[in-house]
Protein backbone atom coordinates (compact mmCIF):
# COMPACT_ATOMS: atom_id res chain seq x y z
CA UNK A 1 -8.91 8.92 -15.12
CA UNK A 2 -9.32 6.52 -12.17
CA UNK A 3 -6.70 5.91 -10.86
CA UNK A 4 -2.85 7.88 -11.30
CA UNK A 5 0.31 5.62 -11.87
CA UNK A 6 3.05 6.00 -9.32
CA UNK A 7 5.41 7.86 -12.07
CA UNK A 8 2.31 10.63 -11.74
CA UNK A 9 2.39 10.77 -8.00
CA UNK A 10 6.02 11.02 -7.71
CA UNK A 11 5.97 14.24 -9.86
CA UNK A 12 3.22 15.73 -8.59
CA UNK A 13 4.70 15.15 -4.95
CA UNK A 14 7.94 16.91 -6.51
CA UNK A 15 5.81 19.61 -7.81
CA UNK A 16 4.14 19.91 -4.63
CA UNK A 17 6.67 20.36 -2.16
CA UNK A 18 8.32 22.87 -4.57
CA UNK A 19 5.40 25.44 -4.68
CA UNK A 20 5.52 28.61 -2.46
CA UNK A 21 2.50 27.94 -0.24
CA UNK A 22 2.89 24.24 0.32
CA UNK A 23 4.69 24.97 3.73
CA UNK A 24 1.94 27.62 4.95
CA UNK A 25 -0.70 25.03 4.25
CA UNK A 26 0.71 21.71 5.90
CA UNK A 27 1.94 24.52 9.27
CA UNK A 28 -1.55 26.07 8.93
CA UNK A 29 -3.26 22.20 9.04
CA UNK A 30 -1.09 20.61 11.57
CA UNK A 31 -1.72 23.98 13.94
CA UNK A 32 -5.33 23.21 14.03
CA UNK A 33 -5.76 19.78 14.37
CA UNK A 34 -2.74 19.54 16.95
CA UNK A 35 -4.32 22.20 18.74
CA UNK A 36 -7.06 20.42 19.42
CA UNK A 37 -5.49 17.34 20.03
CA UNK A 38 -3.16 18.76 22.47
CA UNK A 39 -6.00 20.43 24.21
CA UNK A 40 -7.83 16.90 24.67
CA UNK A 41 -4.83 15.64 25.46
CA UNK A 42 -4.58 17.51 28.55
CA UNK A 43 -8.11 17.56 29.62
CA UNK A 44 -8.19 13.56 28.86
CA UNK A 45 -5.22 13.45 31.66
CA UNK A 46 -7.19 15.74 34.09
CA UNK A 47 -10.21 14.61 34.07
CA UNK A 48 -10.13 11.11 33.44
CA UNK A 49 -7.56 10.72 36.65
CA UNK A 50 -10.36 12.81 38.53
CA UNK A 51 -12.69 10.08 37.09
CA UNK A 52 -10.77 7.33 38.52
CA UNK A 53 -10.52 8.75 41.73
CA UNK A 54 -14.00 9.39 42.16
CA UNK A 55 -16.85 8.13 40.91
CA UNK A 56 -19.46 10.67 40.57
CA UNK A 57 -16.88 12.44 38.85
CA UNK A 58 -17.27 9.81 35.94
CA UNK A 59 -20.88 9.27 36.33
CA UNK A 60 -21.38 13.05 35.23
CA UNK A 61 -18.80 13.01 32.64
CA UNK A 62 -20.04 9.36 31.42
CA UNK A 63 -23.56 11.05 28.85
CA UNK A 64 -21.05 13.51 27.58
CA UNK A 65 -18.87 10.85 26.53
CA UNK A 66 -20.95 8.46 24.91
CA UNK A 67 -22.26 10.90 22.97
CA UNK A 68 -19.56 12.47 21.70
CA UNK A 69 -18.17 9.18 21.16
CA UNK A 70 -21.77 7.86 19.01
CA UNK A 71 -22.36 11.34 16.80
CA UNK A 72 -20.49 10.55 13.79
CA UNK A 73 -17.72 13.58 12.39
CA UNK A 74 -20.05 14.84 9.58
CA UNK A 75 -22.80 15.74 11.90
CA UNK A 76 -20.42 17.16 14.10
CA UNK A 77 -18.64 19.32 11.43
CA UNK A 78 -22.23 20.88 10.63
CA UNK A 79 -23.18 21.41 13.81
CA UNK A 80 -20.29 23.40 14.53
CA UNK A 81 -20.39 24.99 11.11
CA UNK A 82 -23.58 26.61 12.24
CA UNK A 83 -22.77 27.16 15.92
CA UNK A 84 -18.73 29.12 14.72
CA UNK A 85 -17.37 30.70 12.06
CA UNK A 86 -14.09 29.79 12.62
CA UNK A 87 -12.09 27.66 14.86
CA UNK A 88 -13.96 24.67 13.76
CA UNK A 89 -11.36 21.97 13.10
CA UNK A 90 -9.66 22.41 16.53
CA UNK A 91 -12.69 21.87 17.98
CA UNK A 92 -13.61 18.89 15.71
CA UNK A 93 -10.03 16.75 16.53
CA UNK A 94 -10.79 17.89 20.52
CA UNK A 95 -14.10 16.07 20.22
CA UNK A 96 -12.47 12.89 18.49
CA UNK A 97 -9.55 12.94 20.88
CA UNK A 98 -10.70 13.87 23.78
CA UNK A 99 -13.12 10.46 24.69
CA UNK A 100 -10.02 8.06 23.54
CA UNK A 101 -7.80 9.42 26.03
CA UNK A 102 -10.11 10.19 28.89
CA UNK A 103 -11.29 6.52 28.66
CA UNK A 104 -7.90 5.48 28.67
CA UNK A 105 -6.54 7.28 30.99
CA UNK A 106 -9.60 6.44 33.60
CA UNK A 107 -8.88 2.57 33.09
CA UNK A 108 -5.08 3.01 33.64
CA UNK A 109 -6.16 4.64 36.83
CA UNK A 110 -8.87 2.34 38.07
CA UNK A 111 -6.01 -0.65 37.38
CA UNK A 112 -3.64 1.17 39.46
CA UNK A 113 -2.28 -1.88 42.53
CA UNK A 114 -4.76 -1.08 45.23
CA UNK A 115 -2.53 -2.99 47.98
CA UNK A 116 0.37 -0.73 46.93
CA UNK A 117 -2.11 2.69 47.49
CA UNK A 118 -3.62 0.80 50.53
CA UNK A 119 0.68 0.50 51.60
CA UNK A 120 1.16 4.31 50.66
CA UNK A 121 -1.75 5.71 52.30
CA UNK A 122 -0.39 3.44 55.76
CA UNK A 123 2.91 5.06 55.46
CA UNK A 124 1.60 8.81 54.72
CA UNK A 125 3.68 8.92 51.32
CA UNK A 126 3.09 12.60 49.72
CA UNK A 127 0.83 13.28 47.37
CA UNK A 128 3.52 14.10 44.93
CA UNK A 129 5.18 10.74 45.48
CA UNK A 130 2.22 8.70 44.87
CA UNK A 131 1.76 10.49 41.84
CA UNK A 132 5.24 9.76 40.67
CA UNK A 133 5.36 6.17 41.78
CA UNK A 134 1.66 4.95 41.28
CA UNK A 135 -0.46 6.79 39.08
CA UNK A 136 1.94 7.08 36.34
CA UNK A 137 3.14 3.85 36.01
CA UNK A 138 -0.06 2.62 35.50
CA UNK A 139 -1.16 5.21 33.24
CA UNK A 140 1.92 4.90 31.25
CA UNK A 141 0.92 2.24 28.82
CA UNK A 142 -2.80 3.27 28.58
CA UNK A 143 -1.81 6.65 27.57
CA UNK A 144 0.63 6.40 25.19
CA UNK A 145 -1.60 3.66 23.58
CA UNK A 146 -4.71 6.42 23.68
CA UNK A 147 -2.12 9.19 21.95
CA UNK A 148 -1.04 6.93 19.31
CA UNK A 149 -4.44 6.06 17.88
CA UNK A 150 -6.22 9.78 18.75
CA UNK A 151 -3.59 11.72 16.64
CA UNK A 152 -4.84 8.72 13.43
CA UNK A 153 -7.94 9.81 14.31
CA UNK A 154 -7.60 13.49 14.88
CA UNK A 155 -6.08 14.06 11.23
CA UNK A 156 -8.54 12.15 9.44
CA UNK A 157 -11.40 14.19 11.16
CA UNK A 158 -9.65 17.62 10.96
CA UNK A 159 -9.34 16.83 7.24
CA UNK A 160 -12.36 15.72 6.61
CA UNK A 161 -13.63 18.73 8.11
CA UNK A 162 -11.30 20.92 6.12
CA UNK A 163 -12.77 19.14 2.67
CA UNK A 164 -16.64 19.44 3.81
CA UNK A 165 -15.89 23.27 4.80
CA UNK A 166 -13.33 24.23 1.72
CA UNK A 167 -10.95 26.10 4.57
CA UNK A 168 -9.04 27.98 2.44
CA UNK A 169 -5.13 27.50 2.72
CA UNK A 170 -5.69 23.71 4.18
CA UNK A 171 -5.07 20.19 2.97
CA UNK A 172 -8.61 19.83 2.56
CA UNK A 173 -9.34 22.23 0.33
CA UNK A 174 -6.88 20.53 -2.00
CA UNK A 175 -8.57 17.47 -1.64
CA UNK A 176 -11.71 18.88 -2.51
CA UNK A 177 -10.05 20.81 -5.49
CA UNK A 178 -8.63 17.65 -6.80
CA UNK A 179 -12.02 15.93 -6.61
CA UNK A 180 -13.38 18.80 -8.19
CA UNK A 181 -11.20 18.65 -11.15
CA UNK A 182 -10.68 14.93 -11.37
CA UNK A 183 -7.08 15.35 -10.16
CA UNK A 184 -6.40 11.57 -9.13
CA UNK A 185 -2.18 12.59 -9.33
CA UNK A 186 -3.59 15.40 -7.12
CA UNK A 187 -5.76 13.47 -4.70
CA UNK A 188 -3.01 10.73 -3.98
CA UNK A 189 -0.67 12.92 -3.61
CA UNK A 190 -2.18 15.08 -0.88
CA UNK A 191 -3.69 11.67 0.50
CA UNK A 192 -0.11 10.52 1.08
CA UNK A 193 1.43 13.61 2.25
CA UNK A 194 -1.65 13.23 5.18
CA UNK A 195 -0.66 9.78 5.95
CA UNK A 196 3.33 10.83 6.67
CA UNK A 197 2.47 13.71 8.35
CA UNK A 198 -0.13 11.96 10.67
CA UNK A 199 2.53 8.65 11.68
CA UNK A 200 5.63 10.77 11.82
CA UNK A 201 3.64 13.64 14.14
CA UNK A 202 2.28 10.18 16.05
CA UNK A 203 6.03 8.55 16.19
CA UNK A 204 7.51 12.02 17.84
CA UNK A 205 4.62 11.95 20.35
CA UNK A 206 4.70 8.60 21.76
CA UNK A 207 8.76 9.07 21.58
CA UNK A 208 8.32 11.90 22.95
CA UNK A 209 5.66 10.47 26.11
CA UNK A 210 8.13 7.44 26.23
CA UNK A 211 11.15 9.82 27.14
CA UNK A 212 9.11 11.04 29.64
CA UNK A 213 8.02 7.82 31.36
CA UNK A 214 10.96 6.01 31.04
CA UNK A 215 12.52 7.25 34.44
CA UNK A 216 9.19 5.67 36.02
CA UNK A 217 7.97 2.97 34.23
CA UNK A 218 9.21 0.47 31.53
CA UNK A 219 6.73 0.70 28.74
């Protein structure tokens, strides 16, 4: 009753997989919360390298931040529970993402070698070219750190927020099912399929964002 032995788990992974909508629910999970991570990903990029480069651009965006960063996921989930219908859980993992990389990506920027912009800007190198050679080299590290630990932090809110709302055809409605019914085989099981998804969706990512730096910076 408290706590399911491994031999349970196993066989209720098995059972798992092998059911007809266990695939709809993990695509139909991992399309919401990526959504919104992807979508903070971006903005994180945009607007914390705007941040960086100028400084009333960050005093603006510096209340929003610390507030979205302070309100804690629960009161978040309810308060967009009563602002949307649907759509919530995007918008949840955008909130939680969104002030990891932005912060990240403004202190990569900020640490950026000033003598080597100072050099640049004395020998009218492109736009493009500074991009390439100086802001993404010292974003590199910053951001791939800031992806890493917002997708962690992405799935646990999106599934919380699946489990307080009971989305139907999500991971968190099984969660809430198997508290409902005492399911501990249940409960494990879905806990663990969370916790591959989430650091093999994080490994591909930061592979993935490696790949892409490699050619300009050696993370």
């Amino acid at each position: 009753m408290l706590l399911a032995s491994p031999f349970q788990v196993i066989n209720r992974l098995k059972t798992l997989i092998a059911e007809p909508d266990f695939r709809t629910i993990i695509e139909a999970s991992c399309a919401r919360i990526f959504s919104g991570f992807f979508i903070a990903f971006v903005a994180g990029i945009v607007l914390g390298s705007l941040s960086g480069e100028f400084e009333f651009i960050a005093d603006l965006l510096w209340p929003m931040v610390a507030t979205v960063k302070a309100v804690p996921v629960a009161s978040f989930v309810v308060i967009l529970f009563i602002w949307f219908t649907n759509g919530i859980t995007p918008i949840l993992t955008f909130l939680i993402s969104f002030p990891i990389i932005y912060g990240n990506v403004l202190q990569g920027v900020k640490s950026a070698d000033k003598k080597l912009k100072e050099v640049a800007d004395i020998y009218r190198v492109s736009f493009v070219k500074k991009i390439l050679f100086i802001k993404i080299p010292a974003v590199a590290d910053y951001l791939t750190a800031a992806s890493s630990t917002s997708i962690g932090m992405a799935w646990k809110a999106g599934v919380a927020a699946e489990l307080i709302l009971q989305m139907n055809g999500s991971i968190g409605e099984k969660l809430y099912y198997a508290k409902m019914y005492l399911a501990n085989e249940d409960l494990i099981a879905w806990t663990l399929i969370v916790i591959l998804l989430s650091v093999i969706l994080e490994k591909v990512f930061v592979l993935f964002l490696r790949f892409l730096f490699g050619r300009f910076y050696k993370i």
